[in-house]
Protein backbone atom coordinates (compact mmCIF):
# COMPACT_ATOMS: atom_id res chain seq x y z
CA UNK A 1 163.09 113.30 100.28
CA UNK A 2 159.88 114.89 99.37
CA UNK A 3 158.63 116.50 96.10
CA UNK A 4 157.31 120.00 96.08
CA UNK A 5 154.75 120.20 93.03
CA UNK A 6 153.20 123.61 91.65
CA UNK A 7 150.84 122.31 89.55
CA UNK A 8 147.99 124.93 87.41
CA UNK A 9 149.99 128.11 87.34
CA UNK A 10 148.27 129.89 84.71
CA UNK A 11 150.02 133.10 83.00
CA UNK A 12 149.24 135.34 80.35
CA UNK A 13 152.32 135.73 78.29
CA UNK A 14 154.01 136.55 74.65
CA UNK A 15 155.81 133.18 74.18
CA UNK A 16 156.06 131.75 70.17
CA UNK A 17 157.73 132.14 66.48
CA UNK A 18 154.81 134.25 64.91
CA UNK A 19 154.56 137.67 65.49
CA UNK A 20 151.31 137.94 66.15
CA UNK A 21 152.05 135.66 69.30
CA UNK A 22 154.65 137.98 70.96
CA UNK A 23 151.98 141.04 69.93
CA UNK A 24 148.98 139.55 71.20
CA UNK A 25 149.95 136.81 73.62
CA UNK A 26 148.02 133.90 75.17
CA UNK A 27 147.80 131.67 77.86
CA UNK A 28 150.10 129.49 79.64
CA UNK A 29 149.99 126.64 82.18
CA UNK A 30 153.05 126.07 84.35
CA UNK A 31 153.28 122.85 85.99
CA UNK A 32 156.36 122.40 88.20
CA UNK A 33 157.41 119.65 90.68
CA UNK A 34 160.39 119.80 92.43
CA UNK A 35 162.42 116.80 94.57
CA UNK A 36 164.02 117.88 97.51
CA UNK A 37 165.20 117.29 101.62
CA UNK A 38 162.06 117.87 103.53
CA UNK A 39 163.15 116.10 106.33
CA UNK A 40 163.77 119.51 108.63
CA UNK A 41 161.18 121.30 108.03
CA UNK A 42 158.16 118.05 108.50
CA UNK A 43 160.04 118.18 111.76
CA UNK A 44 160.34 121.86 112.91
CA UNK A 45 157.50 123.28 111.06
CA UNK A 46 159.95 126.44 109.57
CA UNK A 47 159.54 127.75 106.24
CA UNK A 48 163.16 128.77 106.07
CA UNK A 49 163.86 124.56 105.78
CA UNK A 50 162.33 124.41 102.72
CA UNK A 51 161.41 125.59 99.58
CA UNK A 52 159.12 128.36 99.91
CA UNK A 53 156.19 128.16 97.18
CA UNK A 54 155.99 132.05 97.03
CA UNK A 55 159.43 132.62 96.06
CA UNK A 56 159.41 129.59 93.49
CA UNK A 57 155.53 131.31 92.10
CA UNK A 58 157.41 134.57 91.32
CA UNK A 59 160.72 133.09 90.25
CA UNK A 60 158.53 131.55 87.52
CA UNK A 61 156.05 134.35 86.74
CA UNK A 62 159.62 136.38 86.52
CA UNK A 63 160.75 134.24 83.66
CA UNK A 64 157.28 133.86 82.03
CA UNK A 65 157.27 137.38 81.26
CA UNK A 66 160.58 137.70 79.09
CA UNK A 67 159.49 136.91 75.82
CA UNK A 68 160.77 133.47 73.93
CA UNK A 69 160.14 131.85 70.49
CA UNK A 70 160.15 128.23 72.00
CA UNK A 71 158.62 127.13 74.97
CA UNK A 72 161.67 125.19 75.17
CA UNK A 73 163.81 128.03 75.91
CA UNK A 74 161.21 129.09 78.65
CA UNK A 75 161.57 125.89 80.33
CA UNK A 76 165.15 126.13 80.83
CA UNK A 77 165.17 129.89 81.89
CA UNK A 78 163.15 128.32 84.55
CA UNK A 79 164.86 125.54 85.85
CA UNK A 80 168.08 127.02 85.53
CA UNK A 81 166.48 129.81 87.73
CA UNK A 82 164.99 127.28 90.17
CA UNK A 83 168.30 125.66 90.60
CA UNK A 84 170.49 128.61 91.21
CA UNK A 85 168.29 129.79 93.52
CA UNK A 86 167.43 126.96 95.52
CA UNK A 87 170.75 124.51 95.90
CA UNK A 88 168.87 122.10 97.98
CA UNK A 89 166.28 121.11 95.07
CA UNK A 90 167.56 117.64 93.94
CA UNK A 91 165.60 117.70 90.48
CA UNK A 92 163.28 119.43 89.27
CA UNK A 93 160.84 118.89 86.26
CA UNK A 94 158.74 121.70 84.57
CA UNK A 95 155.68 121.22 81.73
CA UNK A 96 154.71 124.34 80.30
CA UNK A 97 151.77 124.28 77.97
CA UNK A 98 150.48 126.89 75.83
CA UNK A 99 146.61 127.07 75.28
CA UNK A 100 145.13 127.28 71.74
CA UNK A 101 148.29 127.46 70.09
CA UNK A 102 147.52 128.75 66.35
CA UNK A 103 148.40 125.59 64.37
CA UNK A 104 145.34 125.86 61.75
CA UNK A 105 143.18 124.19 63.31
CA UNK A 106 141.52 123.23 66.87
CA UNK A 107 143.74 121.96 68.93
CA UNK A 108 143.48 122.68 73.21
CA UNK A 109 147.31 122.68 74.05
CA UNK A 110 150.34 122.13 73.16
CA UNK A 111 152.96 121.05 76.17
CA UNK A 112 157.36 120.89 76.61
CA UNK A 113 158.44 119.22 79.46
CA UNK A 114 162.12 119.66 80.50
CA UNK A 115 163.93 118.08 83.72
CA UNK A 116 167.09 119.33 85.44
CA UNK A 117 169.29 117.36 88.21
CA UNK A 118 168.97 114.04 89.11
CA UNK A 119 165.87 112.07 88.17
């Protein structure tokens, strides 16, 4: 087994319960790791036996731009997206974390992390 991490993925987006969050937007970090079968592919060297990180990048920047109240909601959007479109991902664990959310005072991030399959 191997794990497939895409870690810094950094998106503009329109995620959060105050209006002026889903006018405006801000930025997001994605950080995504993913457990699955490498076995084939550190053997025949062939993208199409394993997970391609290009696919799984715009799978992700696909769901990052339908707007969502909770990050939470986000999170599964994603995962459940991951895992429909890639059976052979065992797990998969994603943190997004919004940047300078707008809690009344300084504060650099605030972070959800939601896991899917078996840990």
């Amino acid at each position: 087994m191997g794990i497939i991490s895409l870690e810094g993925m950094d998106f503009f987006a329109y995620h959060g319960c105050f209006t002026e969050e889903q006018i405006i937007g801000t930025h997001f970090i994605v950080d995504l790791h993913l457990e699955t079968d490498t076995s084939q592919a550190e053997i025949s060297d062939n993208l199409k036996q394993t997970v391609n990180y290009q696919t799984v990048y715009l799978l992700v920047k696909k769901e990052m731009e339908q707007k969502s109240h909770l990050l939470e909601h986000v999170g599964r959007r994603i995962l459940t997206s991951l895992m429909n479109t890639f059976p052979v991902i065992t797990s998969a664990k994603v943190k997004i974390s919004k940047l300078n959310p707008p809690l009344g005072g300084k504060l650099e991030k605030v972070s959800v992390t939601l896991t899917s399959g078996i840990e």
